[in-house]
PDB file of N, CA and C in Angstrom:
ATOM      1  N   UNK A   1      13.453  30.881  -4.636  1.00  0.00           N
ATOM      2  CA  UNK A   1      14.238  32.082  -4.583  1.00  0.00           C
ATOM      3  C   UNK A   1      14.821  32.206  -3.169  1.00  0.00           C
ATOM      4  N   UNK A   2      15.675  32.636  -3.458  1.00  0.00           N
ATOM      5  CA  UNK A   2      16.573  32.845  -1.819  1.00  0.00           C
ATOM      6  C   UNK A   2      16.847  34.109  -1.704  1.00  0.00           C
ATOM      7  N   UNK A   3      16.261  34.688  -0.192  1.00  0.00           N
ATOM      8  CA  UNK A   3      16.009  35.528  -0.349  1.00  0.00           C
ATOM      9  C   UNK A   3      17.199  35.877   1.697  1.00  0.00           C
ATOM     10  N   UNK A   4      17.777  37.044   1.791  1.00  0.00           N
ATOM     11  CA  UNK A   4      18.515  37.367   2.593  1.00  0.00           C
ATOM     12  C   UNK A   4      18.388  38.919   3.242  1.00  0.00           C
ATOM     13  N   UNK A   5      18.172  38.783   4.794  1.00  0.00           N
ATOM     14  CA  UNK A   5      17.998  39.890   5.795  1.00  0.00           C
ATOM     15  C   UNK A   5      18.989  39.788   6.690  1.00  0.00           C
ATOM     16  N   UNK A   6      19.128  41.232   6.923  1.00  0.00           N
ATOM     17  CA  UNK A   6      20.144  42.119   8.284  1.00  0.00           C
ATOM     18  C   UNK A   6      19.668  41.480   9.039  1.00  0.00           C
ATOM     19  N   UNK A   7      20.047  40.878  10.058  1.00  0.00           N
ATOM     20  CA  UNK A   7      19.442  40.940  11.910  1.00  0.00           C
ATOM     21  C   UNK A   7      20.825  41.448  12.638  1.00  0.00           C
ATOM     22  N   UNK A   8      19.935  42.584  13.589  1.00  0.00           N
ATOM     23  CA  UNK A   8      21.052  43.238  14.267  1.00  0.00           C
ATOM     24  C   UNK A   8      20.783  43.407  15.476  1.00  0.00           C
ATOM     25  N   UNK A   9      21.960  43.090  16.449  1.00  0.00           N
ATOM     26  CA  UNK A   9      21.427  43.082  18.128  1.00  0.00           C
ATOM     27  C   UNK A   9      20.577  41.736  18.817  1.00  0.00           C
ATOM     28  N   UNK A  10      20.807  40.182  17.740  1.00  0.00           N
ATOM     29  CA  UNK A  10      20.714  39.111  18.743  1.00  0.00           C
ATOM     30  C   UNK A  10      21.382  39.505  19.882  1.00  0.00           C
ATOM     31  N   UNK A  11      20.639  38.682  20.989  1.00  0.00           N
ATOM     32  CA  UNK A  11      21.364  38.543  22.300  1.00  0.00           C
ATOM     33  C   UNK A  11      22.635  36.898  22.365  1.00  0.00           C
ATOM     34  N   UNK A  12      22.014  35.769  21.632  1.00  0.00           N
ATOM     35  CA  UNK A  12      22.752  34.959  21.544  1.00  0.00           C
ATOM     36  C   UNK A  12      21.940  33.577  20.242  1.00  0.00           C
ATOM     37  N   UNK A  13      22.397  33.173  20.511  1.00  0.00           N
ATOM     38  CA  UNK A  13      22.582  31.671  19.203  1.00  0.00           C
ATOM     39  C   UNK A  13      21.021  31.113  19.848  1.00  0.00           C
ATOM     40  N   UNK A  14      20.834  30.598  21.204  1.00  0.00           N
ATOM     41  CA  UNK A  14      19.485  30.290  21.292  1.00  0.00           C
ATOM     42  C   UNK A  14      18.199  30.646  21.003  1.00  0.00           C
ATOM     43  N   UNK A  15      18.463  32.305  20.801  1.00  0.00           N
ATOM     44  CA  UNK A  15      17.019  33.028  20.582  1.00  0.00           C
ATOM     45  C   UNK A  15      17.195  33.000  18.894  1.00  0.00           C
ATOM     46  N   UNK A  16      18.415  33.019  18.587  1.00  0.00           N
ATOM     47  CA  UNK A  16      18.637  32.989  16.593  1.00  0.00           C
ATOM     48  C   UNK A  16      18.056  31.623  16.516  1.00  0.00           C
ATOM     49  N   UNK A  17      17.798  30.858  17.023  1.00  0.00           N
ATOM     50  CA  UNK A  17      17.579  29.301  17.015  1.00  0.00           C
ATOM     51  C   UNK A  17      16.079  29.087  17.168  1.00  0.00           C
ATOM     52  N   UNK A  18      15.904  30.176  17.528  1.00  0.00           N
ATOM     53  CA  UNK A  18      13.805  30.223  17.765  1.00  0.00           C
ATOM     54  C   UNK A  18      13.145  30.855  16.896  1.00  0.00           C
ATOM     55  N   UNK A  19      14.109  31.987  16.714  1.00  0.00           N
ATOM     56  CA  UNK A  19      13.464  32.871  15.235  1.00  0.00           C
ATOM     57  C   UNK A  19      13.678  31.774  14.109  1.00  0.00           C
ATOM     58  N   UNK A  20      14.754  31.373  14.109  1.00  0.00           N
ATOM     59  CA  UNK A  20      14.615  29.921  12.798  1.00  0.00           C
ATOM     60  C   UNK A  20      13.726  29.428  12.605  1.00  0.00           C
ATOM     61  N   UNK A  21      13.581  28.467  13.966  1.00  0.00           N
ATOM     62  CA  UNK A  21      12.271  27.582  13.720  1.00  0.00           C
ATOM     63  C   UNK A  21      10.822  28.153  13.902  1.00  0.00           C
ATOM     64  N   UNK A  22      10.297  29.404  14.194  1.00  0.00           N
ATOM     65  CA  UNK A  22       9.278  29.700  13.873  1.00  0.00           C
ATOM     66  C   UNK A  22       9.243  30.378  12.144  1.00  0.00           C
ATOM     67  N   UNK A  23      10.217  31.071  11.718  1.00  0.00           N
ATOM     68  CA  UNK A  23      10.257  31.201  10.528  1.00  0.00           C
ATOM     69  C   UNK A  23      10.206  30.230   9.647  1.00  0.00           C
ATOM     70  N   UNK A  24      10.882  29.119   9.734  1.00  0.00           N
ATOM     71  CA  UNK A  24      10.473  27.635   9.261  1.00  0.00           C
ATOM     72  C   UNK A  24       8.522  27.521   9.348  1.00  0.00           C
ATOM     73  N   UNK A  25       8.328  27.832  10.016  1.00  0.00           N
ATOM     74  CA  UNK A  25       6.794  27.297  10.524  1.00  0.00           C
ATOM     75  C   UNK A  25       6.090  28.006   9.494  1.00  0.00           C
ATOM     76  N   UNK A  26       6.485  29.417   9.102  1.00  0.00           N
ATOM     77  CA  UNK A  26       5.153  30.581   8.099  1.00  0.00           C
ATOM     78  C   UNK A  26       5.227  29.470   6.390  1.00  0.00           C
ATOM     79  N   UNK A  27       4.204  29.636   6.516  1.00  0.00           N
ATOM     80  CA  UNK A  27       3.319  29.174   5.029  1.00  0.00           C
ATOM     81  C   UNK A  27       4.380  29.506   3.993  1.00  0.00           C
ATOM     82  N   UNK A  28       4.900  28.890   2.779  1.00  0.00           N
ATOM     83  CA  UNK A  28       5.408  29.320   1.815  1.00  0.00           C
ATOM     84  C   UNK A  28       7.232  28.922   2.102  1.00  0.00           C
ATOM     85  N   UNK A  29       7.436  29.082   3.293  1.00  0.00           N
ATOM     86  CA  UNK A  29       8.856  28.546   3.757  1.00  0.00           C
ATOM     87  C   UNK A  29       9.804  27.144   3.231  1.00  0.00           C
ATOM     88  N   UNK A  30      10.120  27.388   2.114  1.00  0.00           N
ATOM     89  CA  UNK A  30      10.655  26.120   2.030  1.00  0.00           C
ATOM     90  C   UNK A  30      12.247  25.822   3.047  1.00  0.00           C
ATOM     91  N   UNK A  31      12.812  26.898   3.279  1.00  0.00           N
ATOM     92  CA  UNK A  31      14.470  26.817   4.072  1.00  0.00           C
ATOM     93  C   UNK A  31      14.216  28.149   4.974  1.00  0.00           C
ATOM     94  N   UNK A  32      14.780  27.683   6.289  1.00  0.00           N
ATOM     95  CA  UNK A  32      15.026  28.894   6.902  1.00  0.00           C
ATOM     96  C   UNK A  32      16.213  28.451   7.503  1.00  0.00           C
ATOM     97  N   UNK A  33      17.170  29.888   7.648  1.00  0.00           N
ATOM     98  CA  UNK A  33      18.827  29.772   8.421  1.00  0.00           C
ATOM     99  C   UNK A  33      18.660  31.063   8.623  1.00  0.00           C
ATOM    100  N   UNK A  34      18.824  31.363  10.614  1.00  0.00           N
ATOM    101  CA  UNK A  34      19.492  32.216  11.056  1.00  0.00           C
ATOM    102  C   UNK A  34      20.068  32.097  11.166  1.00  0.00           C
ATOM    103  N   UNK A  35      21.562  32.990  10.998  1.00  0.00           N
ATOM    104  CA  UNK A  35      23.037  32.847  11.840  1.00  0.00           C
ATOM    105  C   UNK A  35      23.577  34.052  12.700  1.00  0.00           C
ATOM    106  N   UNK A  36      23.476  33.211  13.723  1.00  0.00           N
ATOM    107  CA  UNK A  36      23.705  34.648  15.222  1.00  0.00           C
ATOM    108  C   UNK A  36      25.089  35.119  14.919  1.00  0.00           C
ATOM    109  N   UNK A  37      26.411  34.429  14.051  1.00  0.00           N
ATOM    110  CA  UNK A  37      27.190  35.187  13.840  1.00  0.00           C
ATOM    111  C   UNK A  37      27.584  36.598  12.732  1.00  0.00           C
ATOM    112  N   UNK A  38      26.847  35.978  12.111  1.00  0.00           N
ATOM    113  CA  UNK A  38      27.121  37.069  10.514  1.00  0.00           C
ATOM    114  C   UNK A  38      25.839  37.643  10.702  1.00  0.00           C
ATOM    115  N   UNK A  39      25.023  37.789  11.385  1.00  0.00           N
ATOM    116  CA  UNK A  39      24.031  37.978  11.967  1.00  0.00           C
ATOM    117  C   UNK A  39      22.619  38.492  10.398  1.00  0.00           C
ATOM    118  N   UNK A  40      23.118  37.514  10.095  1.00  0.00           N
ATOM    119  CA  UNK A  40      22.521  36.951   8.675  1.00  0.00           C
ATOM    120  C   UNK A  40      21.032  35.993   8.667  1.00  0.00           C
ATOM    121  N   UNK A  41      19.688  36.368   7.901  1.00  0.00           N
ATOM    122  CA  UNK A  41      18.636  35.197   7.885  1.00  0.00           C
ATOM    123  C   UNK A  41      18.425  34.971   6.302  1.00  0.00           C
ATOM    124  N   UNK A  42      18.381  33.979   6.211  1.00  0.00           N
ATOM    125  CA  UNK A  42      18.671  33.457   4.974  1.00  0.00           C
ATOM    126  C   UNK A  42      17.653  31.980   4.899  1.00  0.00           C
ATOM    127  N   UNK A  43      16.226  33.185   3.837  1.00  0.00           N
ATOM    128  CA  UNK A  43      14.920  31.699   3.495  1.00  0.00           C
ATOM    129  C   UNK A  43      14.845  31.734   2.259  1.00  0.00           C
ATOM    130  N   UNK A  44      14.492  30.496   1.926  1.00  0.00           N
ATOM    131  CA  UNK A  44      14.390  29.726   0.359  1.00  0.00           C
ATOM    132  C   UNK A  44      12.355  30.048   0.397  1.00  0.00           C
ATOM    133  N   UNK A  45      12.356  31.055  -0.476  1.00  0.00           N
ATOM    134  CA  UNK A  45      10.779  30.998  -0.738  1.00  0.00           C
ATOM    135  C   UNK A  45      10.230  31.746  -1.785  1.00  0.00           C
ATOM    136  N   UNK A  46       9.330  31.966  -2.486  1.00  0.00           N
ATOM    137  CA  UNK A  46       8.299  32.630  -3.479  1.00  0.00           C
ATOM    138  C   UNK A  46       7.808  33.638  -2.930  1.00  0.00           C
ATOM    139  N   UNK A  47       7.877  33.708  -1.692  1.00  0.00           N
ATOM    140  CA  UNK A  47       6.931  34.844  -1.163  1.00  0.00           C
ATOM    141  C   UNK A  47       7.504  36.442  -1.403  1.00  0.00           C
ATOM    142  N   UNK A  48       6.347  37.073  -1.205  1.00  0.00           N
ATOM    143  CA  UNK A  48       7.176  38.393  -1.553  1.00  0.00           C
ATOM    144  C   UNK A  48       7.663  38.807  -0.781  1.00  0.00           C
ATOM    145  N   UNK A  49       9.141  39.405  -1.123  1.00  0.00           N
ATOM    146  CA  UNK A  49      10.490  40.064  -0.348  1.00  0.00           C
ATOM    147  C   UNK A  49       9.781  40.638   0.947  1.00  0.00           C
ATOM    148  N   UNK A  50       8.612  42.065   0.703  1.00  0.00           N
ATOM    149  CA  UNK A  50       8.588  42.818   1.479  1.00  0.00           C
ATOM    150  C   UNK A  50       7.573  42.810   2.663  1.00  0.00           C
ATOM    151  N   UNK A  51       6.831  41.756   1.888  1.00  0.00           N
ATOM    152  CA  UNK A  51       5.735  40.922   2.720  1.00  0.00           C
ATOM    153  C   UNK A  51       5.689  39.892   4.166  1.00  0.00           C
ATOM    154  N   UNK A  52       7.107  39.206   3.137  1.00  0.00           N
ATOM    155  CA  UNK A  52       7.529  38.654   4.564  1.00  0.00           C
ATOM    156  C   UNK A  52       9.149  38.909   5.714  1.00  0.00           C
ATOM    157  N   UNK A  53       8.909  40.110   4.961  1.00  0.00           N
ATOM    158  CA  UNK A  53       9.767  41.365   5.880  1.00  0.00           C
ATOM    159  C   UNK A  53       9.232  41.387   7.525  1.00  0.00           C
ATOM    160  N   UNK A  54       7.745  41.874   6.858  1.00  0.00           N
ATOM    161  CA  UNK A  54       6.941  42.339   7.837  1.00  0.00           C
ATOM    162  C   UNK A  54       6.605  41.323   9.021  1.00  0.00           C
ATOM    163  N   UNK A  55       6.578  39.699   8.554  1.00  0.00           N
ATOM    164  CA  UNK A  55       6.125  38.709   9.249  1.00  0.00           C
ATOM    165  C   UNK A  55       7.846  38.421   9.942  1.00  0.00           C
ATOM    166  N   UNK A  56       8.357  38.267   9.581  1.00  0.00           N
ATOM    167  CA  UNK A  56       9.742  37.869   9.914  1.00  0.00           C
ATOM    168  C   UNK A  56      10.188  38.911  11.087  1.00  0.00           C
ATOM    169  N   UNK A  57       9.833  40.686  10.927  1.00  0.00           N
ATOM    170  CA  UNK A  57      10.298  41.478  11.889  1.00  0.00           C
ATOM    171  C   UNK A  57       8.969  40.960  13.006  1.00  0.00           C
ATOM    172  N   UNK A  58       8.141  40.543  12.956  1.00  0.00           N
ATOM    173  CA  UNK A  58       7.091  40.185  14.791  1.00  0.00           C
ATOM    174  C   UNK A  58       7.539  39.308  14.832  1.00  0.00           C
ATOM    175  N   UNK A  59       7.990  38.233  14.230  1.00  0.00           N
ATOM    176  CA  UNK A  59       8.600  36.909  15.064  1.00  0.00           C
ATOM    177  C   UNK A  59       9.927  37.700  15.800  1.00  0.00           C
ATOM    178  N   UNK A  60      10.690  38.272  15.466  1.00  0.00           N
ATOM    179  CA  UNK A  60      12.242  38.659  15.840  1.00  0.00           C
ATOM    180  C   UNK A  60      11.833  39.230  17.006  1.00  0.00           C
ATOM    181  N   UNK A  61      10.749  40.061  16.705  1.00  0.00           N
ATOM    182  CA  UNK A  61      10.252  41.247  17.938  1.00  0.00           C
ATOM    183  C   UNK A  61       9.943  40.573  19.134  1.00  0.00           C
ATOM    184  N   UNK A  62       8.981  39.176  18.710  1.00  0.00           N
ATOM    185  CA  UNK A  62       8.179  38.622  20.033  1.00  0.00           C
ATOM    186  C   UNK A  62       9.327  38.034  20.815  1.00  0.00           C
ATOM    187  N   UNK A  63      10.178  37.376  20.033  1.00  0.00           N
ATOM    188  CA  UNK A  63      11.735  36.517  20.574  1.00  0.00           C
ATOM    189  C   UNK A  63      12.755  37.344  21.290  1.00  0.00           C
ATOM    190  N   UNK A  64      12.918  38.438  20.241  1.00  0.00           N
ATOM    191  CA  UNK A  64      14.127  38.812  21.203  1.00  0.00           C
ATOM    192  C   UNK A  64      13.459  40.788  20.418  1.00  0.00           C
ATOM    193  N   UNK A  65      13.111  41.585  21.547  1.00  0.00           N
ATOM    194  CA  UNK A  65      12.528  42.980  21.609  1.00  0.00           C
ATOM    195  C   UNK A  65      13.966  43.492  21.166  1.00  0.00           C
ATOM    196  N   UNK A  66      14.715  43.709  21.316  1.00  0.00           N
ATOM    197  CA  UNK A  66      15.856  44.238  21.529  1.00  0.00           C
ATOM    198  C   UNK A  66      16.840  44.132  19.700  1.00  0.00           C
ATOM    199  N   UNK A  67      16.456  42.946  19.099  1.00  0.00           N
ATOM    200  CA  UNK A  67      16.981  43.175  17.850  1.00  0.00           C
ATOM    201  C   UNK A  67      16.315  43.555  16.524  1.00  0.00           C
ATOM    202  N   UNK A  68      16.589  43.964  15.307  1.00  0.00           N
ATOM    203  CA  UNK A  68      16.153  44.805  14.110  1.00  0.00           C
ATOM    204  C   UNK A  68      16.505  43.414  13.573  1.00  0.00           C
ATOM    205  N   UNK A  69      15.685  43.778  12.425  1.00  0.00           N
ATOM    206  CA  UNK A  69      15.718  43.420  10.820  1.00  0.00           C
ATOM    207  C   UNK A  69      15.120  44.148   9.770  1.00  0.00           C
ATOM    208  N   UNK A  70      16.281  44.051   8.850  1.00  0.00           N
ATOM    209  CA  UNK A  70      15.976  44.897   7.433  1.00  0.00           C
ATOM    210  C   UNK A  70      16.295  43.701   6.293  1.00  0.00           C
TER     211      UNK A  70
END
């Protein structure tokens, strides 16, 4: 299932590039794509929507304090 979140207030493409690859890293991840332009995250997984809401907003948080996800 492909599943798609807001990110709002990257600072730039390198820190979208870290939230990727640690989101790649969580259990259950089969695809992960941030894109710092459409400021779009977009993962291929089973997991539940709201579950890994929650894991996805502390990675964003620890990377870059300054941007949201919904």
């Amino acid at each position: 299932m492909k599943i798609t979140y807001k990110i709002k207030d990257l600072c730039c493409a390198h820190c979208a590039a870290k939230i990727e690859e640690a989101i790649a890293k969580l259990d259950g991840i089969e695809k992960a794509n941030v894109n710092f332009l459409s400021e779009k995250i977009t993962v291929e997984t089973e997991l539940d929507r709201q579950a890994l809401l929650v894991q996805i907003k502390d990675i964003a948080a620890k990377i870059e304090p300054e941007c949201t996800v919904e």
